[in-house]
Protein backbone atom coordinates (compact mmCIF):
# COMPACT_ATOMS: atom_id res chain seq x y z
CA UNK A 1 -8.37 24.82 12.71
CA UNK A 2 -8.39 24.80 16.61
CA UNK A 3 -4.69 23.75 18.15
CA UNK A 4 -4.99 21.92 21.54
CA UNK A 5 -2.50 22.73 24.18
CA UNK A 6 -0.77 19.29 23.45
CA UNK A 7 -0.19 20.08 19.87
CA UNK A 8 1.25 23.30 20.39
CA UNK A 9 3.15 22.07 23.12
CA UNK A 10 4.46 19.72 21.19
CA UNK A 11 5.48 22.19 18.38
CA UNK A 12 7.58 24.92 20.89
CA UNK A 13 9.30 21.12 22.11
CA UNK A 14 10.40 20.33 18.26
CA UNK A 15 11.67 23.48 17.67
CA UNK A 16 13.42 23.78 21.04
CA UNK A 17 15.17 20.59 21.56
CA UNK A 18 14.42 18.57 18.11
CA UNK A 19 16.54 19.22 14.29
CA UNK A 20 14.25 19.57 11.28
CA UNK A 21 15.07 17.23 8.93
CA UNK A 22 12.82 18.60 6.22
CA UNK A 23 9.51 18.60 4.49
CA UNK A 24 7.57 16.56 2.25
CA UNK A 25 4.85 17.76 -0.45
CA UNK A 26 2.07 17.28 1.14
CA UNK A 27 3.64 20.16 3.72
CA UNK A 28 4.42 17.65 6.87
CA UNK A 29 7.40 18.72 8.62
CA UNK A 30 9.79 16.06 9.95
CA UNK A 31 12.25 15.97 12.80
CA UNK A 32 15.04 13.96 14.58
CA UNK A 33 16.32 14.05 17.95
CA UNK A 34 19.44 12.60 19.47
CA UNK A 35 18.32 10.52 22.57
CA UNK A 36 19.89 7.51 22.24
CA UNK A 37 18.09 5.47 25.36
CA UNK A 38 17.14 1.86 25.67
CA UNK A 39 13.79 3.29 25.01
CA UNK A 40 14.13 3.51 21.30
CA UNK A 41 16.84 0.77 20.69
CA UNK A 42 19.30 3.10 21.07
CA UNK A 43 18.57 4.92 18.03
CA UNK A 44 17.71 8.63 17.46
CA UNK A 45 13.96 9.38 17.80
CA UNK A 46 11.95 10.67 14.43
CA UNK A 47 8.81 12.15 14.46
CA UNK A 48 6.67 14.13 11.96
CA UNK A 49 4.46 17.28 12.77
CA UNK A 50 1.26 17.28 10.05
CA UNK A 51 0.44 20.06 7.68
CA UNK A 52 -3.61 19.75 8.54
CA UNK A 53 -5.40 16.85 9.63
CA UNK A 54 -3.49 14.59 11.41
CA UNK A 55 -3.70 11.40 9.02
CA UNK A 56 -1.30 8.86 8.43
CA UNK A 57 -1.72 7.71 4.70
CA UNK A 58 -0.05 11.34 4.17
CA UNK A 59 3.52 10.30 4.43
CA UNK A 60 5.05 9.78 1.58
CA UNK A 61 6.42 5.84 1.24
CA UNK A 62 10.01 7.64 1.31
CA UNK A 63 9.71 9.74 4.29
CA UNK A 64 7.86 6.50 6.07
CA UNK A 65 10.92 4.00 5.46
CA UNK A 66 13.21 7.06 6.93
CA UNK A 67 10.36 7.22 10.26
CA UNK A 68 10.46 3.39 10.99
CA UNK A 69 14.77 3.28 10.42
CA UNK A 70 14.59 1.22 7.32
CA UNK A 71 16.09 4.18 5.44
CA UNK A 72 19.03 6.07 7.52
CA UNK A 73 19.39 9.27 5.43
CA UNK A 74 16.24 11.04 4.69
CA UNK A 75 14.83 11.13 1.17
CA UNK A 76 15.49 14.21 -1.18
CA UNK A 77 12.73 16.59 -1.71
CA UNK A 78 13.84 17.18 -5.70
CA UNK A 79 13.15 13.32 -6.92
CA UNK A 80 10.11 13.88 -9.50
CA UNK A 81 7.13 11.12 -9.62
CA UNK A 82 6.33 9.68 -12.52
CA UNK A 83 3.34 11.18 -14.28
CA UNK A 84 1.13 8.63 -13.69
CA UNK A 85 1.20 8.60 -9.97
CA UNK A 86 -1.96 9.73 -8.81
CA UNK A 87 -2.90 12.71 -6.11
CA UNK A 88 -3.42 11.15 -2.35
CA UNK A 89 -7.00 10.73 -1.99
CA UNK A 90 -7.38 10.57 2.02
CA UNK A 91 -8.44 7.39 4.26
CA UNK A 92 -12.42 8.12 4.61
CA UNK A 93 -13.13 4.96 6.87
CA UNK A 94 -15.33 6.25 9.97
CA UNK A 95 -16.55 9.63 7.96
CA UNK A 96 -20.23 10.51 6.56
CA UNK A 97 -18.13 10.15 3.67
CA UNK A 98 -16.96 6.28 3.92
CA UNK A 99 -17.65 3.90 1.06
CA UNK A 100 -21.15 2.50 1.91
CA UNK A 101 -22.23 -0.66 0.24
CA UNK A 102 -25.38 -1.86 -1.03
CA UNK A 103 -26.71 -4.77 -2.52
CA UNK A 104 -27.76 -5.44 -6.36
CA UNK A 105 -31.52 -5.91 -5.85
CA UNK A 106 -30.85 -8.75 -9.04
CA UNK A 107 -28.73 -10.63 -6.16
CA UNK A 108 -31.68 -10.44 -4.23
CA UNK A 109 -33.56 -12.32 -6.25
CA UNK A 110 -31.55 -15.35 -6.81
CA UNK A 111 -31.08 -15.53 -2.92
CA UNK A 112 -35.04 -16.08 -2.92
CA UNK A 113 -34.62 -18.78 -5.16
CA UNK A 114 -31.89 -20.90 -2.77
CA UNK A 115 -32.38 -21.87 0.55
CA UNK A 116 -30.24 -23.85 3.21
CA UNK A 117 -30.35 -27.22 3.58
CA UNK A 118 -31.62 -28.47 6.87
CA UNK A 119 -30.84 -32.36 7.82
CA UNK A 120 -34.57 -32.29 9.53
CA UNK A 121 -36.41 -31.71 6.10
């Protein structure tokens, strides 16, 4: 995968000036930097670099609720999921690979059958 200037950019500038926080399992790295301005409420700004595709149904719920300040200390990377979880299955909306949906031909037919009512019949 091709970087683009901004991305790694943006990667020298988190490890520079920004504190990893740690990782998640999907292999997203997440950071925090102290710049408390009236820009961000005052608060320290979070951010998340992504392992791969940039896609946003990656974070973990966890690691989201520590992003958005719900959560202030981040989650711990040794809590186990239950067995029945299942793997993340990526957001295909706007791919060749999106959900496309057909009719049943057997709807078809019973549309035949009904028609609208006009008030001029």
């Amino acid at each position: 995968m091709r970087l683009s200037y901004n991305s790694i950019f943006f990667k020298v500038y988190c490890l520079i000036f920004a504190k990893k926080i740690g990782k998640d399992e999907y292999g997203n790295t997440y950071f925090a930097k102290k710049s408390y301005s009236p820009k961000n409420n005052f608060r320290e700004r979070r951010f998340i670099i992504y392992n791969g595709i940039v896609e946003a149904s990656k974070v973990p719920q966890r690691w989201n609720a520590w992003l958005h300040h719900v959560e202030e200390k981040p989650p711990e990377n040794n809590t186990s999921k239950p067995s029945w979880f299942k793997k993340h299955s990526p957001n295909l909306t706007g791919t060749p690979f999106s959900y496309e949906y057909k009719l049943d031909e057997s709807i078809n037919k019973k549309r035949k059958k009904i028609s609208i009512w006009k008030p001029d019949e």
